[in-house]
C-alpha atoms as a PDB file:
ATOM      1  CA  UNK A   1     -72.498 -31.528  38.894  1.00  0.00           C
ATOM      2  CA  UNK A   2     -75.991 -30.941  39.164  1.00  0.00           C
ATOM      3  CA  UNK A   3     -77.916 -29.074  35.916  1.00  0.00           C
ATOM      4  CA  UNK A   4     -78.852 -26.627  38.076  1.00  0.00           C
ATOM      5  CA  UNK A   5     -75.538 -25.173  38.402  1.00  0.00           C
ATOM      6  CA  UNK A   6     -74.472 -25.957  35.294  1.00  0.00           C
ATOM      7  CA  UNK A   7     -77.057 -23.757  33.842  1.00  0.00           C
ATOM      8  CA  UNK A   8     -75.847 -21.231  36.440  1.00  0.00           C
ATOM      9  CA  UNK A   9     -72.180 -21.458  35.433  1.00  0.00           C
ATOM     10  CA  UNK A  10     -72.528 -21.015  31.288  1.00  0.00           C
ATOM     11  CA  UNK A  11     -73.263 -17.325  31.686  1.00  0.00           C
ATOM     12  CA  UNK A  12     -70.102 -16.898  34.063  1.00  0.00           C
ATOM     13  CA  UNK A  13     -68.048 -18.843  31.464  1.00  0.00           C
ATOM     14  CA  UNK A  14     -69.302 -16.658  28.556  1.00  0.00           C
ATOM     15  CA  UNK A  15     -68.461 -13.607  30.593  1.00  0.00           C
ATOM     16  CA  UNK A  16     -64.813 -14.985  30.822  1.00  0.00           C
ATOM     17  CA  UNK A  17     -64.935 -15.539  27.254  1.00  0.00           C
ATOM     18  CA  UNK A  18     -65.767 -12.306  26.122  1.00  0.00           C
ATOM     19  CA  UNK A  19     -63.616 -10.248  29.204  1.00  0.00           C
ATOM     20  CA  UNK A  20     -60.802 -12.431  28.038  1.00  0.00           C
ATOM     21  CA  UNK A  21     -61.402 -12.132  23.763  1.00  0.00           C
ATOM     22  CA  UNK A  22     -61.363  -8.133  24.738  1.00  0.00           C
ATOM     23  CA  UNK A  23     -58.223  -8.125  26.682  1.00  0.00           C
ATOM     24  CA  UNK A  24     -56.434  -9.486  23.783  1.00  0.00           C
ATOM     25  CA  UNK A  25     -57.768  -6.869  21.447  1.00  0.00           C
ATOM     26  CA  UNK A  26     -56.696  -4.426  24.044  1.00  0.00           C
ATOM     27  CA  UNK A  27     -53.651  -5.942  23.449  1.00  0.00           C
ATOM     28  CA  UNK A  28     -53.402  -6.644  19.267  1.00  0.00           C
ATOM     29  CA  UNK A  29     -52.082  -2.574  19.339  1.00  0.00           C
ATOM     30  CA  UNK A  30     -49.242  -0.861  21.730  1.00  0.00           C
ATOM     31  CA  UNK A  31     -49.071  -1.932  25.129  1.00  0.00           C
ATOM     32  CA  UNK A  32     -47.181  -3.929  27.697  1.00  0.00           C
ATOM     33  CA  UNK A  33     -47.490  -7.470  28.796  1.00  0.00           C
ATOM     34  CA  UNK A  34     -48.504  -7.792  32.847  1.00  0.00           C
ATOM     35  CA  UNK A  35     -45.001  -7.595  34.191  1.00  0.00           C
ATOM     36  CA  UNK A  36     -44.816  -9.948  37.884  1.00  0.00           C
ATOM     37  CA  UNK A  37     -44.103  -8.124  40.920  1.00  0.00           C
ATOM     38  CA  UNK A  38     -40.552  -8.608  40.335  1.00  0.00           C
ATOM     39  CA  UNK A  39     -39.900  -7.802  37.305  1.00  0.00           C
ATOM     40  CA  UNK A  40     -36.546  -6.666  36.496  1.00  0.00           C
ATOM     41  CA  UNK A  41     -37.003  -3.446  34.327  1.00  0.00           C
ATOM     42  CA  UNK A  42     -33.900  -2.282  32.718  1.00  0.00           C
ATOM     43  CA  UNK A  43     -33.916   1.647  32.707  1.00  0.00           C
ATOM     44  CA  UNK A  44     -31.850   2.920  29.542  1.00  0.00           C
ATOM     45  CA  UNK A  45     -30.469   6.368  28.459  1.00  0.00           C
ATOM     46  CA  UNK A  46     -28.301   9.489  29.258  1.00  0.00           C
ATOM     47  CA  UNK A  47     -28.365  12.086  32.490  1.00  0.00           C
ATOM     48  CA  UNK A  48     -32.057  12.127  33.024  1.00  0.00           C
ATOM     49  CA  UNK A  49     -32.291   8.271  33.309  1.00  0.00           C
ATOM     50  CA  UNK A  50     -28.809   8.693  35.426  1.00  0.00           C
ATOM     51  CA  UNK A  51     -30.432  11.167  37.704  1.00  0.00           C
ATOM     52  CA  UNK A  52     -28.007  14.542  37.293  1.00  0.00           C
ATOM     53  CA  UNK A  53     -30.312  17.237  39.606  1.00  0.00           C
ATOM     54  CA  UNK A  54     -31.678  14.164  42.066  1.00  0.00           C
ATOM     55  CA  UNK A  55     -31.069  13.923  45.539  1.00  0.00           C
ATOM     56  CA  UNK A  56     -29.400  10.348  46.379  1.00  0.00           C
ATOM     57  CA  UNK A  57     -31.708   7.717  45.481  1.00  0.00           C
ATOM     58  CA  UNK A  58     -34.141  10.320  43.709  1.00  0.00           C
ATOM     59  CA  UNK A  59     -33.562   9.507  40.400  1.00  0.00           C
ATOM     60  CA  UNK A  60     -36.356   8.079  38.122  1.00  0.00           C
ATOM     61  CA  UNK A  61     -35.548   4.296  38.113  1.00  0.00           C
ATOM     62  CA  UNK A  62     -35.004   4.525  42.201  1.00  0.00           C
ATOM     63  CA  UNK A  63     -38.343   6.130  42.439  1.00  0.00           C
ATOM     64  CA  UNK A  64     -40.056   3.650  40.273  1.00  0.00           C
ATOM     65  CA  UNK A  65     -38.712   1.015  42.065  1.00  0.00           C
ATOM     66  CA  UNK A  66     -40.221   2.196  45.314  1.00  0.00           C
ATOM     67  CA  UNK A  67     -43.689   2.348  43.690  1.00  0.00           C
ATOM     68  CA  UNK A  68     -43.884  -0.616  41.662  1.00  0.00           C
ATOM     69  CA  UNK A  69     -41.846  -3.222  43.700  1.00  0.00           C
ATOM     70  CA  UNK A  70     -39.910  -4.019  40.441  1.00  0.00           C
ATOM     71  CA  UNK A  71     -36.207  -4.445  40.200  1.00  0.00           C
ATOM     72  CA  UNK A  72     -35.370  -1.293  38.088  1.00  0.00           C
ATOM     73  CA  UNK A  73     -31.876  -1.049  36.796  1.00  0.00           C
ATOM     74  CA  UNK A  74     -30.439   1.897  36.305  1.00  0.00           C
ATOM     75  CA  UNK A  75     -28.332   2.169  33.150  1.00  0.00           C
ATOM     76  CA  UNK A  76     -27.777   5.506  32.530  1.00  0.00           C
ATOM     77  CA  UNK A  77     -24.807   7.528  31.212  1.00  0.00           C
ATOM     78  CA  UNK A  78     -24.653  11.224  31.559  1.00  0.00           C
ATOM     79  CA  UNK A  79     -23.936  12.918  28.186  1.00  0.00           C
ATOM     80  CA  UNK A  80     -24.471   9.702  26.479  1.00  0.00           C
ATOM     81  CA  UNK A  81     -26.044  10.084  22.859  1.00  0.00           C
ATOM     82  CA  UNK A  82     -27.819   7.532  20.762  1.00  0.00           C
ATOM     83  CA  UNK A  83     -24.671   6.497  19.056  1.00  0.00           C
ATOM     84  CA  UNK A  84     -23.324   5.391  22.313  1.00  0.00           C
ATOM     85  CA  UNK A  85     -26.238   4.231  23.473  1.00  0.00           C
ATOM     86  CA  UNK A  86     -26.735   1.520  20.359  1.00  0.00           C
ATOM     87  CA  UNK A  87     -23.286   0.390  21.057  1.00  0.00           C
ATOM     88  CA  UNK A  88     -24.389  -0.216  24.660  1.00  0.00           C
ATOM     89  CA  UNK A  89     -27.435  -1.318  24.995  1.00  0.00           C
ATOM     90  CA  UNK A  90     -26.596  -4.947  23.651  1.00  0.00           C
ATOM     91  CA  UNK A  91     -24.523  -6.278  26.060  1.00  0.00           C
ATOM     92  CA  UNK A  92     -27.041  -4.715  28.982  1.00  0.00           C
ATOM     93  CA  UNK A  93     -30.280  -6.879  27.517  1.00  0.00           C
ATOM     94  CA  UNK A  94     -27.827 -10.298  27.267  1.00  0.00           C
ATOM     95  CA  UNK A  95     -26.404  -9.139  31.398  1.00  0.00           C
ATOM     96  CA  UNK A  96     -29.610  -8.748  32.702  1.00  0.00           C
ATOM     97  CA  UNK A  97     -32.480 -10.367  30.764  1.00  0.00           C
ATOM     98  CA  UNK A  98     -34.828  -7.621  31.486  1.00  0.00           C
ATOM     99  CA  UNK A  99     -38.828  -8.422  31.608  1.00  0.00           C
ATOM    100  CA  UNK A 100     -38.983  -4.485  30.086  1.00  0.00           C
ATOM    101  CA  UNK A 101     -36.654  -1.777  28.376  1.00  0.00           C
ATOM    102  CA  UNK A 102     -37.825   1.882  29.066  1.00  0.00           C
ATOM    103  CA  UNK A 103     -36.047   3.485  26.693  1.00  0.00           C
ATOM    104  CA  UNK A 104     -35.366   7.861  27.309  1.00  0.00           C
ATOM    105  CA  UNK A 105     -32.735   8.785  24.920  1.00  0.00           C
ATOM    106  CA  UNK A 106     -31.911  11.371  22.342  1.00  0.00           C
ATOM    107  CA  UNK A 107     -31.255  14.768  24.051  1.00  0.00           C
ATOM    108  CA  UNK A 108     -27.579  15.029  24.384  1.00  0.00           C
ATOM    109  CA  UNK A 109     -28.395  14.308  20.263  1.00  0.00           C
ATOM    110  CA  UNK A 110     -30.644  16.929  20.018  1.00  0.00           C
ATOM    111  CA  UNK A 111     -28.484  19.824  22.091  1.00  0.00           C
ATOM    112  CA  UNK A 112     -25.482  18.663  19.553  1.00  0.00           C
ATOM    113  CA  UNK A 113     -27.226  19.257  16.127  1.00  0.00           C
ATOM    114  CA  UNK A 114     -27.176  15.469  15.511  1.00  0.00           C
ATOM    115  CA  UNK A 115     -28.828  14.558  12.418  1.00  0.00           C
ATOM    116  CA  UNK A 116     -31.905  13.703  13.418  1.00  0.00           C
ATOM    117  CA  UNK A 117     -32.705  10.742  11.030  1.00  0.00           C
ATOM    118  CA  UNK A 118     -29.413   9.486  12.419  1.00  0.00           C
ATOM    119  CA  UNK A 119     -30.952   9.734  15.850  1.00  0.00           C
ATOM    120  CA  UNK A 120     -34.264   7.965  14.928  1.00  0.00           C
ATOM    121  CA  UNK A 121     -32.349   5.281  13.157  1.00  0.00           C
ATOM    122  CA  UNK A 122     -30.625   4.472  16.624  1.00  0.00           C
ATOM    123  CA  UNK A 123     -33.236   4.578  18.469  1.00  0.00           C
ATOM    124  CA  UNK A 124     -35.002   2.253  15.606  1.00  0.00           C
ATOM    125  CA  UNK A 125     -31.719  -0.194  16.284  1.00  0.00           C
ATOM    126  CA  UNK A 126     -32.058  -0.373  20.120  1.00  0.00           C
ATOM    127  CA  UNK A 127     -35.834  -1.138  20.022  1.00  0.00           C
ATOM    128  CA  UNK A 128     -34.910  -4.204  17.203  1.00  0.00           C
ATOM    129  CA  UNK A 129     -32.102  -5.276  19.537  1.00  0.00           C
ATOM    130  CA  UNK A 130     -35.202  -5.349  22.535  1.00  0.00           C
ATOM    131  CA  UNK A 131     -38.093  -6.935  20.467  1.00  0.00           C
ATOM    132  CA  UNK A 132     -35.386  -9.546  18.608  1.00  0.00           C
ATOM    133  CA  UNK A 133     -35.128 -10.621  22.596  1.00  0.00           C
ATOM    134  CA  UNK A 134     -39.377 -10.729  22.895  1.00  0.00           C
ATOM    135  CA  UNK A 135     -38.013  -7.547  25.242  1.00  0.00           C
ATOM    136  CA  UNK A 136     -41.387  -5.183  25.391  1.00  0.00           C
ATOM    137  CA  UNK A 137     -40.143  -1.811  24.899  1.00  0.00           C
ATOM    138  CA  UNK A 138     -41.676   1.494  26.928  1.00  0.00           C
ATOM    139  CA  UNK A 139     -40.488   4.863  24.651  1.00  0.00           C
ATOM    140  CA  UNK A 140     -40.183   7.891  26.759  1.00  0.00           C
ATOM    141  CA  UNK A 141     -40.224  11.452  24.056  1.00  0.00           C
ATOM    142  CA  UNK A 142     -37.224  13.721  24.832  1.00  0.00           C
ATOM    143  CA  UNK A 143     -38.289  17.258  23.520  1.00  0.00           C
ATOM    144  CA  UNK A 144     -36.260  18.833  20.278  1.00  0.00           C
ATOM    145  CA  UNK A 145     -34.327  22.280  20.796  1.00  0.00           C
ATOM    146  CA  UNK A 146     -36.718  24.224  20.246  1.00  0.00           C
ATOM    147  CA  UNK A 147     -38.442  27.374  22.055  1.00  0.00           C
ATOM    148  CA  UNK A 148     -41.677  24.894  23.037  1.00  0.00           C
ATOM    149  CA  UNK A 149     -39.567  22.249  24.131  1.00  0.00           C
ATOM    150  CA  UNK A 150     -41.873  19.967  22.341  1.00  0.00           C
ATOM    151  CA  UNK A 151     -41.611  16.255  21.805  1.00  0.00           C
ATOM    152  CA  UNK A 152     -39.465  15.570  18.717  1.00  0.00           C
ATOM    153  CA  UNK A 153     -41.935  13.969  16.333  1.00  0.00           C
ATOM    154  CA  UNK A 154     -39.622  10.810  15.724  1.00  0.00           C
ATOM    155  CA  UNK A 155     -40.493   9.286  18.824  1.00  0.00           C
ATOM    156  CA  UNK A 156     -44.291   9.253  17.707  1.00  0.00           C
ATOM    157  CA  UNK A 157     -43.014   7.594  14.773  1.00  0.00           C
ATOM    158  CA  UNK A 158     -40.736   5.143  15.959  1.00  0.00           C
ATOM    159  CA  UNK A 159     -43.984   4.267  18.680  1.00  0.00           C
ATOM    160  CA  UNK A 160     -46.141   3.963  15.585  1.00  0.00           C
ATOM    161  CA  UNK A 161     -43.494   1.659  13.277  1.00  0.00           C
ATOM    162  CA  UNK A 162     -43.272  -0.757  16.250  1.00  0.00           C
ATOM    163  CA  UNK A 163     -46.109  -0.846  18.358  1.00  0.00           C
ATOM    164  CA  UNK A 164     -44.370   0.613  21.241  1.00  0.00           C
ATOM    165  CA  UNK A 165     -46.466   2.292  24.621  1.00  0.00           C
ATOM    166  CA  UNK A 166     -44.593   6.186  24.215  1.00  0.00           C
ATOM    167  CA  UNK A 167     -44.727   8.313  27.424  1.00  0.00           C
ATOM    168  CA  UNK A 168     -44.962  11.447  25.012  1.00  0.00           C
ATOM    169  CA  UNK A 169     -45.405  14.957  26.360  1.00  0.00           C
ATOM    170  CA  UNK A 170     -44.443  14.168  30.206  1.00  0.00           C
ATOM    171  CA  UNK A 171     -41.157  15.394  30.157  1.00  0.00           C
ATOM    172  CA  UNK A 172     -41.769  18.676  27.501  1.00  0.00           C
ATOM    173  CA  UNK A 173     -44.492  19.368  30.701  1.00  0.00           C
ATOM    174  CA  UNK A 174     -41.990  18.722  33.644  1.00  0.00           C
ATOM    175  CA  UNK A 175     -39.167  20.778  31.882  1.00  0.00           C
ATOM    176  CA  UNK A 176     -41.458  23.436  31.273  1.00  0.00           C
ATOM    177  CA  UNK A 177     -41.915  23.882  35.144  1.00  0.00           C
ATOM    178  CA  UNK A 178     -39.559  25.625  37.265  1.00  0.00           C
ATOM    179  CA  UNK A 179     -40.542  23.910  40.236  1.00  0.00           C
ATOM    180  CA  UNK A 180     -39.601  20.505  38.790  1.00  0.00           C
ATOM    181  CA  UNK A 181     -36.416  21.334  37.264  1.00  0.00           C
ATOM    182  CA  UNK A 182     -32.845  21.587  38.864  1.00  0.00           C
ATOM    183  CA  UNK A 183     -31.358  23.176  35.889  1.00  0.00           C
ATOM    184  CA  UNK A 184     -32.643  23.857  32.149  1.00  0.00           C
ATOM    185  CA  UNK A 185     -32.559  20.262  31.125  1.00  0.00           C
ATOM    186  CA  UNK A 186     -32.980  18.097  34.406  1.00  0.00           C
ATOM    187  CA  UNK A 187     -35.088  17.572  36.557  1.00  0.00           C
ATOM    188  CA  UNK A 188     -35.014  17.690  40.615  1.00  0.00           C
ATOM    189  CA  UNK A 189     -36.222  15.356  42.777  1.00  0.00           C
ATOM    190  CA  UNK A 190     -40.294  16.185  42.658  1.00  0.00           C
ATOM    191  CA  UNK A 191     -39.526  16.241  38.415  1.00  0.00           C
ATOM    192  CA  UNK A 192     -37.895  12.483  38.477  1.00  0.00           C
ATOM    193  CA  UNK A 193     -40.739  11.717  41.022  1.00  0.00           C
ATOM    194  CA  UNK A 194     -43.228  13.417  38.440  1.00  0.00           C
ATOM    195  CA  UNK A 195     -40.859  11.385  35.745  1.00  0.00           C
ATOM    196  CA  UNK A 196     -41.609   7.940  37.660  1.00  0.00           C
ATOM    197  CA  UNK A 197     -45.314   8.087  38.174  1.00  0.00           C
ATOM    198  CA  UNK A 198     -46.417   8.454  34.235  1.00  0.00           C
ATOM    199  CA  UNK A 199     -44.066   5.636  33.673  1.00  0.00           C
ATOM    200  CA  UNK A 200     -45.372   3.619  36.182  1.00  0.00           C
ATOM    201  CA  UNK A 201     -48.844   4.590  34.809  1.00  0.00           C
ATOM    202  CA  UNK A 202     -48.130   3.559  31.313  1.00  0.00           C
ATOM    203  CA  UNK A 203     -46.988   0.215  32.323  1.00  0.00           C
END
């Protein structure tokens, strides 16, 4: 190749260099690999992952599915709690070999008085079994019982201890909102819709 466009090329290589050096730092914290336009997303937790309050095919993974083109499983369980949910979840990541666990569970604890270190130690358990599998892990916050219906404060933790991309306050906003809610703790089909697009956003 002529000098000439050598010379041309070495500032389009050190651009690559530096756009690629800052994607990785981007990346050193909380986030989630590029997932293909397959990927097979396995969509864990209790009612509001099941859809209770969605029209057919309204519920959050069906919704995400539409908009991101990935292969979203829905493993829900209505009135499943953590406990259940760590003696679940294991046999779901060896079935399907997911490319990424959203993980929205913890309310059916929180409406029962569960101990709540007993909650954030399952949730801790599920997102080991995940990341022992190189699983990337998306944490959606379930809000505490409580007259704010704010995000219980373990989730921040758990997102801290393990570098995990937390969906926070989404759901504390959407159950707040009559017009997205089918009953006081679901959501209706514009709510899972609601639901779907921050999750699709944070991935």
């Amino acid at each position: 190749m002529p000098m000439k466009h050598l010379s041309i090329l070495r500032p389009f290589g050190l651009l690559l260099t530096i756009l690629s050096l800052l994607l990785l730092q981007a990346c050193s914290g909380a986030c989630i690999p590029a997932l293909p336009e397959n990927a097979r997303v396995l969509a864990f937790g209790d009612s509001l992952t099941y859809g209770i309050g969605a029209s057919k095919g309204q519920d959050y993974p069906s919704q995400l599915a539409s908009m991101s083109g990935f292969d979203v499983i829905n493993a829900g369980v209505s009135g499943e709690t953590t406990t259940g949910g760590a003696a679940r979840l294991g046999t779901l990541l060896d079935k399907h070999s997911p490319e990424l666990l959203i993980l929205l569970e913890g309310g059916n604890d929180f409406l029962r008085n569960h101990p709540t270190m007993t909650t954030k130690s399952n949730l801790a358990a599920m997102i080991e079994m995940a990341q022992s599998k190189q699983i990337p892990v998306l944490l959606v916050a379930v809000p505490q019982k409580s007259l704010f219906l704010s995000a219980s404060p373990i989730y921040e933790e758990l997102a801290e201890q393990y570098q995990l991309v937390l969906v926070e306050d989404v759901l504390s906003h959407l159950l707040k909102s009559p017009s997205k809610k089918s009953d006081a703790i679901h959501l209706n089909d514009a709510g899972y819709l609601a639901l779907a697009n921050a999750i699709y956003q944070a991935i």
